[in-house]
Each structure stands twice: as structure tokens, then as C-alpha cells.
C-alpha atoms as a PDB file:
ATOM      1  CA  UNK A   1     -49.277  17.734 -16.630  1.00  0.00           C
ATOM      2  CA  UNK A   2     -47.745  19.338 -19.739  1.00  0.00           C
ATOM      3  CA  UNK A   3     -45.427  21.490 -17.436  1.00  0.00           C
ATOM      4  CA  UNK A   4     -44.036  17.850 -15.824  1.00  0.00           C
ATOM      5  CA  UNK A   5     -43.599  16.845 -19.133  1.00  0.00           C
ATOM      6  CA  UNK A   6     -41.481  19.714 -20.078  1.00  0.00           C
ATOM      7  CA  UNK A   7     -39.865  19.356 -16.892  1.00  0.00           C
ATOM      8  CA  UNK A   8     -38.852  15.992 -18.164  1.00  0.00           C
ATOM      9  CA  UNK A   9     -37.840  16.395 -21.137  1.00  0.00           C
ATOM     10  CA  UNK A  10     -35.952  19.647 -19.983  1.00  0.00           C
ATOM     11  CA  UNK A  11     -33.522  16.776 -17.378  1.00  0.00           C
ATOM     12  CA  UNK A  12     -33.293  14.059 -19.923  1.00  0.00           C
ATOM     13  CA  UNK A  13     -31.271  16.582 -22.095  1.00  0.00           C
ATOM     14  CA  UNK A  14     -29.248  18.283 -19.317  1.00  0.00           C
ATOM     15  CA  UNK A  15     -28.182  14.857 -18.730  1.00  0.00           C
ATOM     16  CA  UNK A  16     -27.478  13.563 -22.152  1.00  0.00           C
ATOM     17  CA  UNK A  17     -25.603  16.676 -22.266  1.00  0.00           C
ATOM     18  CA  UNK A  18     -23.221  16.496 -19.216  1.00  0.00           C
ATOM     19  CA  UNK A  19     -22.790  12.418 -20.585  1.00  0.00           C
ATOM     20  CA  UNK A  20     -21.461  14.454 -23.822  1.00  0.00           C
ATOM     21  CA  UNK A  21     -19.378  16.748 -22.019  1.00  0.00           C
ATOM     22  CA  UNK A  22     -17.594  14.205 -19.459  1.00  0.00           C
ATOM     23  CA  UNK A  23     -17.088  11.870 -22.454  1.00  0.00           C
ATOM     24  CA  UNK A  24     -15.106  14.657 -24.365  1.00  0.00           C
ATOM     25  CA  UNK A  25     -13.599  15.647 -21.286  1.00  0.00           C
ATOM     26  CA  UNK A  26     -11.934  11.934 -20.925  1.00  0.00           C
ATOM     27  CA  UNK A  27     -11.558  11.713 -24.784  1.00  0.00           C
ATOM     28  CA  UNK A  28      -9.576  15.184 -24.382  1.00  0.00           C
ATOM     29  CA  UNK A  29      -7.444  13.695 -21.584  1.00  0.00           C
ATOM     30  CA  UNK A  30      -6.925  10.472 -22.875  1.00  0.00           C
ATOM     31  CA  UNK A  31      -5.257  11.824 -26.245  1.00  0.00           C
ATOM     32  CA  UNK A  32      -3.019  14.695 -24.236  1.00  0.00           C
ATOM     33  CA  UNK A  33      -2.038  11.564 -22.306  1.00  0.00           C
ATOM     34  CA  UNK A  34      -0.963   9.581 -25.136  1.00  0.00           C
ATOM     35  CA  UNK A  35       1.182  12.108 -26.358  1.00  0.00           C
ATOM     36  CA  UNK A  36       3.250  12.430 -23.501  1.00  0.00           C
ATOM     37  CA  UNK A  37       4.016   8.719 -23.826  1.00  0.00           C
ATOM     38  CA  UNK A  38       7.375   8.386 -26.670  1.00  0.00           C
ATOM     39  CA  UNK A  39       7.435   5.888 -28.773  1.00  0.00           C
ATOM     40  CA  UNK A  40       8.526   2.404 -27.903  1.00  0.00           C
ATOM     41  CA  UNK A  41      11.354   0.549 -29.322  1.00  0.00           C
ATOM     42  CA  UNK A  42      11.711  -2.938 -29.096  1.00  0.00           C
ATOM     43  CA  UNK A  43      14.824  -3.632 -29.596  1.00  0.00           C
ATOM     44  CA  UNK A  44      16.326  -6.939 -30.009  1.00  0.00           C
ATOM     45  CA  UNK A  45      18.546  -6.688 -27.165  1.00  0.00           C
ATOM     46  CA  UNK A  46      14.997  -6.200 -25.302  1.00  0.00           C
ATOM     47  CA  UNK A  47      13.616  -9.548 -26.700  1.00  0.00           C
ATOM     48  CA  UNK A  48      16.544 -11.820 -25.873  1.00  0.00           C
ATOM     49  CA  UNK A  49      16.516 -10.424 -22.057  1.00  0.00           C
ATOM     50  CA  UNK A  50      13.108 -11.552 -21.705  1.00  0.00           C
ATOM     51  CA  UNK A  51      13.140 -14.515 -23.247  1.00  0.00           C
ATOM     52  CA  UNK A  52      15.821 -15.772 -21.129  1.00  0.00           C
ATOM     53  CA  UNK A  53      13.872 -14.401 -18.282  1.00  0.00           C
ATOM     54  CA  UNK A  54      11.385 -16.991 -18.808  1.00  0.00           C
ATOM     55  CA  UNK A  55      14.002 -19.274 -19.550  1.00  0.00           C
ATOM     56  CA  UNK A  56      15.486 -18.773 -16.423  1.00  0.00           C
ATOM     57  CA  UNK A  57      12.118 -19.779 -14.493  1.00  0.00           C
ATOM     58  CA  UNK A  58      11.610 -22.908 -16.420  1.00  0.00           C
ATOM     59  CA  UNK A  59      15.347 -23.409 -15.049  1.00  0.00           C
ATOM     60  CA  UNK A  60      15.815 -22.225 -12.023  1.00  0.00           C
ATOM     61  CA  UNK A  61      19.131 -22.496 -10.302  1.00  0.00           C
ATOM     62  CA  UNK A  62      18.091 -25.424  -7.571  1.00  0.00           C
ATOM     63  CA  UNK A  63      20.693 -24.582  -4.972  1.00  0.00           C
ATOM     64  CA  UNK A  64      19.821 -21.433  -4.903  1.00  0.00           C
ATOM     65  CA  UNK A  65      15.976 -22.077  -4.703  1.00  0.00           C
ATOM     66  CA  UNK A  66      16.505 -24.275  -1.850  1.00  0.00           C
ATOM     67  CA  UNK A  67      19.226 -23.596   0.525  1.00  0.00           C
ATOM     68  CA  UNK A  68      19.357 -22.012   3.640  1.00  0.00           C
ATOM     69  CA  UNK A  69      22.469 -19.675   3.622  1.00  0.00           C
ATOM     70  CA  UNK A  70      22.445 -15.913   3.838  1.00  0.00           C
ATOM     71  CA  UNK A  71      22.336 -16.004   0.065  1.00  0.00           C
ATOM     72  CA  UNK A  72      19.661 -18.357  -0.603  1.00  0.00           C
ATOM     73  CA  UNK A  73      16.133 -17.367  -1.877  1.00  0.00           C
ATOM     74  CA  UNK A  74      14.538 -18.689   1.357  1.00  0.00           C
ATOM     75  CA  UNK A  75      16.328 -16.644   3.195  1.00  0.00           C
ATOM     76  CA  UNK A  76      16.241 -13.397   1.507  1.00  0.00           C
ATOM     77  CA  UNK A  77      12.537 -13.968   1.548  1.00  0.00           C
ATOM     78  CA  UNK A  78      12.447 -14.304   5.187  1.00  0.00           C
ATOM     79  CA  UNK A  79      14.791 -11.217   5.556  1.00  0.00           C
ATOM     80  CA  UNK A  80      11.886  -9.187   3.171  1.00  0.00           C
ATOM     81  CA  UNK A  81       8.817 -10.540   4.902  1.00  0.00           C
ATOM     82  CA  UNK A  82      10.552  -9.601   8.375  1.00  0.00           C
ATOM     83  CA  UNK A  83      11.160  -5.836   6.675  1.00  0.00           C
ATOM     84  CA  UNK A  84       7.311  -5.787   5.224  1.00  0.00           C
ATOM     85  CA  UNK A  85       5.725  -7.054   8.855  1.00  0.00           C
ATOM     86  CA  UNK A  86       8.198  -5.120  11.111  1.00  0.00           C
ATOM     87  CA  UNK A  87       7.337  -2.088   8.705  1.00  0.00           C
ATOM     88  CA  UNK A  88       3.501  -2.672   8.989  1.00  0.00           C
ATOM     89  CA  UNK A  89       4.036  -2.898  13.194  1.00  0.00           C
ATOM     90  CA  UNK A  90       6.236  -0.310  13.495  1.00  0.00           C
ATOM     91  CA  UNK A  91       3.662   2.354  11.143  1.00  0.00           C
ATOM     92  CA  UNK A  92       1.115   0.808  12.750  1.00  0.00           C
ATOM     93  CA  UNK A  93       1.731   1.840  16.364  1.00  0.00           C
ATOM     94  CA  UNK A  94       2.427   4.932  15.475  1.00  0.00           C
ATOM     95  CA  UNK A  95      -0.647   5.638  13.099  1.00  0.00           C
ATOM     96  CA  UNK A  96      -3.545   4.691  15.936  1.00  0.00           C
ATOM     97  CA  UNK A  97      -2.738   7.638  18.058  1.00  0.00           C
ATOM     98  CA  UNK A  98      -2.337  10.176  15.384  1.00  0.00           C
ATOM     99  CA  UNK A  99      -5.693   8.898  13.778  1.00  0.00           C
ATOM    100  CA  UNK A 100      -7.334   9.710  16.927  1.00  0.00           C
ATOM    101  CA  UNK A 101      -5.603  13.098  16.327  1.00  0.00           C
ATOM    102  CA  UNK A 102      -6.814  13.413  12.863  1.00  0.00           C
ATOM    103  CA  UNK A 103     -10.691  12.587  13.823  1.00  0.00           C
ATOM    104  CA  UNK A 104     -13.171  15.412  13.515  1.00  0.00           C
ATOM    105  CA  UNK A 105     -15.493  13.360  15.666  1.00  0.00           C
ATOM    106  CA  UNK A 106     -13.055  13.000  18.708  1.00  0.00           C
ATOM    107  CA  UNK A 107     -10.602  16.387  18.210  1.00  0.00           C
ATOM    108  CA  UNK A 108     -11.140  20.222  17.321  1.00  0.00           C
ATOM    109  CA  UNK A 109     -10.859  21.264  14.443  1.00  0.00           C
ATOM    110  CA  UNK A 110      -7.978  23.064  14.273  1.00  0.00           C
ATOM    111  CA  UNK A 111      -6.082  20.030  15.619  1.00  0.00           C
ATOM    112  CA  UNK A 112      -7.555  18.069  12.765  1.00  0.00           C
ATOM    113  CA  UNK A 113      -6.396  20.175   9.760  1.00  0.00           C
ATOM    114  CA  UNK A 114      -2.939  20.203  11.376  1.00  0.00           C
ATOM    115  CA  UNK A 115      -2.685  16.479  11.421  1.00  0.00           C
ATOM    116  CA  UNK A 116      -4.558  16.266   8.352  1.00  0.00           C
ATOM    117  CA  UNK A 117      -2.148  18.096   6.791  1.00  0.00           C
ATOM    118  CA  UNK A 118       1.097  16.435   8.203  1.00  0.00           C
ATOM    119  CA  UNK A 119      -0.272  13.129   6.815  1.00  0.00           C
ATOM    120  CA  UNK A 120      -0.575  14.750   3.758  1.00  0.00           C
ATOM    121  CA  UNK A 121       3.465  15.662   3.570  1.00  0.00           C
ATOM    122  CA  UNK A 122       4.150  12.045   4.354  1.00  0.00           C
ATOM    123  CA  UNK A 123       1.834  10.446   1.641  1.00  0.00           C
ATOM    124  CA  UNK A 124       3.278  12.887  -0.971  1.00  0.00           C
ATOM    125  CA  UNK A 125       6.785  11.241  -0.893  1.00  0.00           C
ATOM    126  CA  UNK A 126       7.712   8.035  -2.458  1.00  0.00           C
ATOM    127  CA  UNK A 127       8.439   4.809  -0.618  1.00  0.00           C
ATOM    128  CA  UNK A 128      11.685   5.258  -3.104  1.00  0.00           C
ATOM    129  CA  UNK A 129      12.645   8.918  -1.981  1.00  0.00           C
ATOM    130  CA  UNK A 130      12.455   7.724   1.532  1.00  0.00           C
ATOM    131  CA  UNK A 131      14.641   4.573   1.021  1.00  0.00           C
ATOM    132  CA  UNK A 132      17.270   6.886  -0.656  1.00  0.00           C
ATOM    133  CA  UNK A 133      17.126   9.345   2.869  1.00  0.00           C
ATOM    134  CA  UNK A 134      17.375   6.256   4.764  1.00  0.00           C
ATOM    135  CA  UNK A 135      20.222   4.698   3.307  1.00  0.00           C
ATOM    136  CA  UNK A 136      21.986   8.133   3.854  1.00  0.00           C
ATOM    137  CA  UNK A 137      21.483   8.304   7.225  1.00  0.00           C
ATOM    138  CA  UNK A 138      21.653   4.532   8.286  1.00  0.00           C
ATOM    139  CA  UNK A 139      23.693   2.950   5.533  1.00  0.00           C
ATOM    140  CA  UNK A 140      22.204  -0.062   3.244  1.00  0.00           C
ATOM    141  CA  UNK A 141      20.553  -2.601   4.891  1.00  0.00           C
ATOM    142  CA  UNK A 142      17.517  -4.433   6.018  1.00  0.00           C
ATOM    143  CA  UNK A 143      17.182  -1.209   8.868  1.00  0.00           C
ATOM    144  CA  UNK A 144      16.890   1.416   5.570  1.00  0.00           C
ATOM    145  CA  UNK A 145      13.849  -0.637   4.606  1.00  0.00           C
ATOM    146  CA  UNK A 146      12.302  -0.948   7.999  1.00  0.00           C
ATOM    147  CA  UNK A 147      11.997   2.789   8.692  1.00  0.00           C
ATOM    148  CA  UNK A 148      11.025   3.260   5.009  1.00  0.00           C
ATOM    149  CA  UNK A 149       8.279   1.319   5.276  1.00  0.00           C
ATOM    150  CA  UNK A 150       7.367   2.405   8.834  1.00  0.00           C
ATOM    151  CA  UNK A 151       6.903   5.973   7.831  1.00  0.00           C
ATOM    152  CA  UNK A 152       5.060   5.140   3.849  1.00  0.00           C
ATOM    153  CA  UNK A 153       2.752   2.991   6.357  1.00  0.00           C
ATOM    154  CA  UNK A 154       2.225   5.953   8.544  1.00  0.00           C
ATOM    155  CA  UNK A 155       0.558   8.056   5.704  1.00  0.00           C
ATOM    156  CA  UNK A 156      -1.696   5.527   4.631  1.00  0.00           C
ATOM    157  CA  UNK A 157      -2.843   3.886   8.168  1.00  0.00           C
ATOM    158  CA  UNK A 158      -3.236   7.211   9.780  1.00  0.00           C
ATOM    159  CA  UNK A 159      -5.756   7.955   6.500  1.00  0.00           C
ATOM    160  CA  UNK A 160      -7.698   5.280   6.751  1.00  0.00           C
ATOM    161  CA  UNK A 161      -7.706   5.206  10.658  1.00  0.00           C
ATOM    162  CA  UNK A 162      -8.906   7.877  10.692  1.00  0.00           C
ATOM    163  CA  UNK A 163     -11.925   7.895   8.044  1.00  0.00           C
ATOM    164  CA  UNK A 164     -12.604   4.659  10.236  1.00  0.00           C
ATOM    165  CA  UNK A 165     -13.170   6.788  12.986  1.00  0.00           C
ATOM    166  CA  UNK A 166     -15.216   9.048  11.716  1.00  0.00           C
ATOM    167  CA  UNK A 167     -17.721   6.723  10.644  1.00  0.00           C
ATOM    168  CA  UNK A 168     -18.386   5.145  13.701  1.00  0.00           C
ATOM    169  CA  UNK A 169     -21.579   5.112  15.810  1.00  0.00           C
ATOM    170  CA  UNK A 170     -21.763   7.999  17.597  1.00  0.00           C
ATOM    171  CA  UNK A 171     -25.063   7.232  19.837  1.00  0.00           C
ATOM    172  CA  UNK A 172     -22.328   5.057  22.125  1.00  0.00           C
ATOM    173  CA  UNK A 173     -19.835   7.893  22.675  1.00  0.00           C
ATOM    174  CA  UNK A 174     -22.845  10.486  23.842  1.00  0.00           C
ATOM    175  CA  UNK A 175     -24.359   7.459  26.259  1.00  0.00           C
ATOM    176  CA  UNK A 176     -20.715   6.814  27.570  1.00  0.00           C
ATOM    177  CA  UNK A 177     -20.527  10.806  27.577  1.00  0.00           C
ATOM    178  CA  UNK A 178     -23.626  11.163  29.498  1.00  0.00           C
ATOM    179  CA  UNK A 179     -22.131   8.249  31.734  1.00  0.00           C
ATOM    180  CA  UNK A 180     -19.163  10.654  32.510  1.00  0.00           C
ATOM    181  CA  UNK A 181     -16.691   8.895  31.022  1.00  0.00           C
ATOM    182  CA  UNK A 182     -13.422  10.868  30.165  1.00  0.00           C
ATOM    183  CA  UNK A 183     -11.861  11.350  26.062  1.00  0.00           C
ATOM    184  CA  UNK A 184      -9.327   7.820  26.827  1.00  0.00           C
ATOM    185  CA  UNK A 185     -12.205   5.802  28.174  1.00  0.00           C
ATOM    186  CA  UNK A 186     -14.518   6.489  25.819  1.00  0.00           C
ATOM    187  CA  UNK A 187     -11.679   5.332  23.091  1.00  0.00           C
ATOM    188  CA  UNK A 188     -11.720   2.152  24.974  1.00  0.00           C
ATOM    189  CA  UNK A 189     -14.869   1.027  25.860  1.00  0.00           C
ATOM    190  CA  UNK A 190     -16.612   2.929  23.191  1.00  0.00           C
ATOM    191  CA  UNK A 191     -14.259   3.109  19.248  1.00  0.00           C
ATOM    192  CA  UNK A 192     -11.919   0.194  19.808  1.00  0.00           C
ATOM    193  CA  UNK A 193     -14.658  -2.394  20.007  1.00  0.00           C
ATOM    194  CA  UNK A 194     -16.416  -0.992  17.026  1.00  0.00           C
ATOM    195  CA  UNK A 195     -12.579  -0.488  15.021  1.00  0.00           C
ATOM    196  CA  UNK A 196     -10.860  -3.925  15.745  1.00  0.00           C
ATOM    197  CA  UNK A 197     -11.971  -5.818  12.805  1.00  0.00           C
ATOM    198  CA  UNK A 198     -12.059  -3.024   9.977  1.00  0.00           C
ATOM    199  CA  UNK A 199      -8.171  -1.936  11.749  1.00  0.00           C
ATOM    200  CA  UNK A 200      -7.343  -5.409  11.755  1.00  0.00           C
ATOM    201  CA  UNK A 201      -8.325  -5.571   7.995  1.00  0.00           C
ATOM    202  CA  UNK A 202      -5.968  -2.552   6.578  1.00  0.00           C
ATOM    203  CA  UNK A 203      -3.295  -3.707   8.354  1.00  0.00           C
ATOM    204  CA  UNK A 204      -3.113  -7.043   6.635  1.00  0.00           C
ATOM    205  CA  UNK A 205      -3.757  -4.772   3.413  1.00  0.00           C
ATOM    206  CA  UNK A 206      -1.083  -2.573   4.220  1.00  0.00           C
ATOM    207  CA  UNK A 207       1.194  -5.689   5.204  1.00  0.00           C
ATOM    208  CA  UNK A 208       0.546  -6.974   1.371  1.00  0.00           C
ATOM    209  CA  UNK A 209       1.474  -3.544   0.197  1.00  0.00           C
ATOM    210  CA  UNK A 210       4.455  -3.901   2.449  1.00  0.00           C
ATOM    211  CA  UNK A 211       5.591  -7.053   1.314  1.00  0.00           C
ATOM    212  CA  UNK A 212       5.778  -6.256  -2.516  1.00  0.00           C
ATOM    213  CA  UNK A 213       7.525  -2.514  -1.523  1.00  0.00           C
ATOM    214  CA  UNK A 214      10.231  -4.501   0.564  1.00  0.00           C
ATOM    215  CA  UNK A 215      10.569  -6.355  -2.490  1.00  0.00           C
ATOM    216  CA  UNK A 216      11.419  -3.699  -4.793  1.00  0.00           C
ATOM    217  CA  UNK A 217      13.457  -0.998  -2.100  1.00  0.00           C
ATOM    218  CA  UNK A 218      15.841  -3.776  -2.227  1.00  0.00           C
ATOM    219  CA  UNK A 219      16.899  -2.146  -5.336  1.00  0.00           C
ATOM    220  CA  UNK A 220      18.174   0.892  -3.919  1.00  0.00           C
ATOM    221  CA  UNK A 221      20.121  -0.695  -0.919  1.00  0.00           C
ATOM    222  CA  UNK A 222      17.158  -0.921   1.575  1.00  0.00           C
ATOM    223  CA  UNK A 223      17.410  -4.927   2.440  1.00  0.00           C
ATOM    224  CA  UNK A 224      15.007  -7.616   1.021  1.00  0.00           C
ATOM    225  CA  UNK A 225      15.071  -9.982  -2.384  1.00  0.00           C
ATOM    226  CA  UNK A 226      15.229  -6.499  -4.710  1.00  0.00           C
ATOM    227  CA  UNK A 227      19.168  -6.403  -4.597  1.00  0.00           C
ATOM    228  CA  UNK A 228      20.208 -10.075  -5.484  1.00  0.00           C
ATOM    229  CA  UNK A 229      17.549  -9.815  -8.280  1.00  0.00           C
ATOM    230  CA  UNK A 230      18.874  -6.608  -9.686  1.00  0.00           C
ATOM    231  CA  UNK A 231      22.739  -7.644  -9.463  1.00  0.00           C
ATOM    232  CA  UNK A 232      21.541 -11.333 -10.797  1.00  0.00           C
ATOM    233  CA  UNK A 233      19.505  -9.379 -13.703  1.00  0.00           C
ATOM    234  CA  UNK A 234      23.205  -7.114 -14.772  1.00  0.00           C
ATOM    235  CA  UNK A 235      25.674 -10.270 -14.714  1.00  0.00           C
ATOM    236  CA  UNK A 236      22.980 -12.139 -16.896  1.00  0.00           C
ATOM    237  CA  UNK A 237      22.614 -14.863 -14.501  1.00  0.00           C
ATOM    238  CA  UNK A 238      19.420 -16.136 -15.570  1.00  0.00           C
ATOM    239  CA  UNK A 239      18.964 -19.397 -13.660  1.00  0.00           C
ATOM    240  CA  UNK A 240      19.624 -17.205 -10.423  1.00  0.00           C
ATOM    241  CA  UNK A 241      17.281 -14.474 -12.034  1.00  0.00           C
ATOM    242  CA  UNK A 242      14.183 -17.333 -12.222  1.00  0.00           C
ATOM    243  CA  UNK A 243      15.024 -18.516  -8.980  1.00  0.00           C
ATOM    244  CA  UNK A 244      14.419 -15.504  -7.385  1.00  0.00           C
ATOM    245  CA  UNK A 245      11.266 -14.397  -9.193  1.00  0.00           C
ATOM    246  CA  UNK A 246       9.577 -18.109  -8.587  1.00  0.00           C
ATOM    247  CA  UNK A 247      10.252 -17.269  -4.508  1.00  0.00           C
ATOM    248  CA  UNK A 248       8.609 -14.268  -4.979  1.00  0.00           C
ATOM    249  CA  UNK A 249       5.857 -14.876  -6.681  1.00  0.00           C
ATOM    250  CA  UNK A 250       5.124 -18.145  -4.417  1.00  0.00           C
ATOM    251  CA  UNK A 251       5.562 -15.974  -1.614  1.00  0.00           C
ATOM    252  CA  UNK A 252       3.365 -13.425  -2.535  1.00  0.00           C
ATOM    253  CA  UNK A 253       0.496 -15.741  -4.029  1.00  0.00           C
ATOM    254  CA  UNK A 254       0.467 -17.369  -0.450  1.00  0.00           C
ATOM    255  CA  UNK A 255       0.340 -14.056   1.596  1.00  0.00           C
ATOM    256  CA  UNK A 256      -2.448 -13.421  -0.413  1.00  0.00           C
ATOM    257  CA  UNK A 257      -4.375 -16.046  -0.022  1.00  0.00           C
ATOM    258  CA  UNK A 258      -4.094 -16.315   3.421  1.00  0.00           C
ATOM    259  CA  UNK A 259      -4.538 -12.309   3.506  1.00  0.00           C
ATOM    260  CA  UNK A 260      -7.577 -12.783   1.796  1.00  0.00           C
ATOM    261  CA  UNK A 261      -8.660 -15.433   4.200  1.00  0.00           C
ATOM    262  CA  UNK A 262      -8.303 -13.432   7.249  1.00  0.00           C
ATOM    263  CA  UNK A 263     -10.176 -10.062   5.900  1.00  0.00           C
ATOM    264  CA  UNK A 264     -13.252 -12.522   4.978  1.00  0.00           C
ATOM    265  CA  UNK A 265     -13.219 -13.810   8.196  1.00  0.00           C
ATOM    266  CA  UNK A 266     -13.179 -10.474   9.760  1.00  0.00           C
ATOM    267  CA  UNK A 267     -15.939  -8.886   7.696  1.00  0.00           C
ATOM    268  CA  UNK A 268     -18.079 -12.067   8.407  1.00  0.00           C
ATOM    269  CA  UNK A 269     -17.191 -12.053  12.003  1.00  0.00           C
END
């Protein structure tokens, strides 16, 4: 009895004292954070630019707003939804095969860390750095952020693909193995039924991800609403400036909503 007590008391302290060292630890890491962050200057030239910012959205240039040429906020948010969903297709039908690839349940393991590892490279590059490459080798455009997307969706379906995968049933791959099935056949009759709805699920996730990176690769050339923003933001044209944001953010408060409404339904069946 007294040696349970002791044993106790003995793990109440060890904890109390890892809860003091992983405090200190984040206290530690928190301050060398801070003082890698300069000091901020608010400037007044700062404080007029946002203030016409918001004066901008409380008067939004109309025509703009609600036109239908090739420079009109409908249209440029067409042109970046097209980018974000292409993007999302396009990374998707790519990533399903290579998650297969990257599965420790369904590949050797040598074959895994290989893939593993390519996926890796891809993630480690920004959507940014990619849009840069792009415009080099395809010029500016709507196709720059297409492929940019594609291959920043790559690296993230292919991840979570393929963690997917690996946490599927495996009782109904050794019955359809037993059945003499072959490796494609038990991918169809056995993981894709299991998959659809959590696949389905990132890839509306990814698609909102999508959406809000088309939305900003504009800025470097790669198609979408980023552009006309940035050029509207340099020649001070704040009614076009509030235009443009209130499109966006409708835009993206509506994807999400209906985003949201889709992954509920799916993980309710």
C-alpha cells in the first residue's frame, strides 16, 4: 500500500515537472520569436490607405461590381473560380494514383518512401515559387495559375489520399484476397467504396484552398481577381479597390457555405 502511494506521488511530480519544462520550453520560444519580429511603424501614409480601403467598400464602383465585360468583377471571379476548380481536377486526377503509390497497406515499402518522399519536394515549394516558374515557361495568364495550382494540389491530395488509405478496413481486402481478386480489383470493389465520401470531402477542402490561392497568384501574373486588385490598389483607385474585395469576399463566404454543406452531408451520409 505505502509502495503505491510512493508510486503515486513519485508520477504526480514527474508530471508537474514535464508541465514545467514544456511551459518554459514555449515561454523560451515564444520570446526568441518575438525578437525576430522588428518593430512596427505606423505611418500615416499607412492609415490613410486603409481608411480609404474601407471607404472604397462602402463605395464601391457600381459598373464595375456589376457588368459583364472581361474587366468586370463578375467576370474575373468566374475566370478565378474556373482556375481554383480546374486546379483542384487537374491535382486531383493525378493525386489518386500516386496515393495508391504512397500506401504502405497496398505497396512495398521501398516504393512507399520513394513516393513519400517526392510528395515531400512538391509540398516544400510555395504556391508563389511555382506561379513565378510557370509564368516563365507559359507566359502570364489564367494557364500559369492552372498548373500552379494543379501541382500545390498534388502535394497535399496525394498526403491525405494516402493517410486515407491507410486507415481503411483491411478485413475486406484479405476476404477479396482470399477471393482471388487481383491489386486493381481489390482497389475497386474493396478501397473506393470505403474512400468516396472522406475523398470527396478534401477535395471540396482543397477546392476552398484553391479558390483563395487563385485569388492571390493573380498578383504575380498567374490569372484570377489578384492582378486588377493589385494594379487598382497602386493607381489609388479606391472605388475599384472595394469593388473587387466585396466580390471576393461574397464569393468566398458562399463557397463556403455551400462547402460546408456538402462535407456535412458526406460525413452524415
Amino acid at each position: 500500500m505505502v509502495n503505491k502511494i510512493n508510486e503515486i506521488y513519485e508520477n504526480q511530480n514527474r508530471s508537474r515537472y514535464q508541465q514545467w519544462f514544456w511551459g518554459i520550453l514555449v515561454l523560451i520560444l515564444i520570446i526568441w520569436s518575438g525578437s525576430t519580429v522588428n518593430e512596427v511603424n505606423m505611418t500615416k501614409m499607412g492609415l490613410s490607405v486603409a481608411v480609404n480601403i474601407f471607404k472604397g467598400i462602402l463605395s464601391p464602383d457600381t459598373d464595375l461590381l456589376f457588368n459583364f465585360t472581361k474587366q468586370s468583377v463578375p467576370y474575373l471571379l468566374l475566370e478565378t473560380m474556373a482556375i481554383a476548380f480546374l486546379g483542384t481536377l487537374t491535382g486531383a486526377v493525378f493525386s489518386f494514383p500516386i496515393a495508391f503509390l504512397a500506401s504502405s497497406k497496398i505497396m512495398p515499402v521501398p516504393v512507399v518512401v520513394i513516393v513519400r518522399l517526392f510528395v515531400i519536394i512538391i509540398r516544400t515549394i510555395p504556391s508563389f515559387v511555382y506561379g513565378l516558374m510557370f509564368i516563365r515557361v507559359t507566359g502570364p495568364g489564367a494557364f500559369a495559375g492552372l498548373m500552379t495550382l494543379s501541382v500545390t494540389s498534388i502535394g497535399m491530395l496525394t498526403k491525405l489520399f494516402s493517410e486515407t488509405i491507410d486507415d481503411i478496413d483491411t478485413s475486406i481486402l484479405e476476404a477479396l484476397d482470399a477471393a482471388g481478386l487481383n491489386t486493381f480489383q481489390k482497389i475497386r470493389y474493396g478501397i473506393i467504396p470505403q474512400l468516396s465520401a472522406s475523398l470527396l470531402s478534401t477535395l471540396i477542402f482543397r477546392f476552398d484552398m484553391n479558390l483563395r490561392d487563385a485569388s492571390t497568384l493573380g498578383i504575380v501574373g498567374a490569372g484570377g481577381i489578384g492582378a486588377p486588385l493589385i494594379f487598382a490598389m497602386s493607381s489609388y483607385r479606391w472605388n475599384q479597390v472595394g469593388a473587387i474585395l466585396i466580390g471576393l469576399i461574397t464569393l468566398i463566404l458562399v463557397v463556403e457555405y455551400l462547402s460546408g454543406k456538402i462535407r456535412t452531408r458526406l460525413a452524415t451520409g
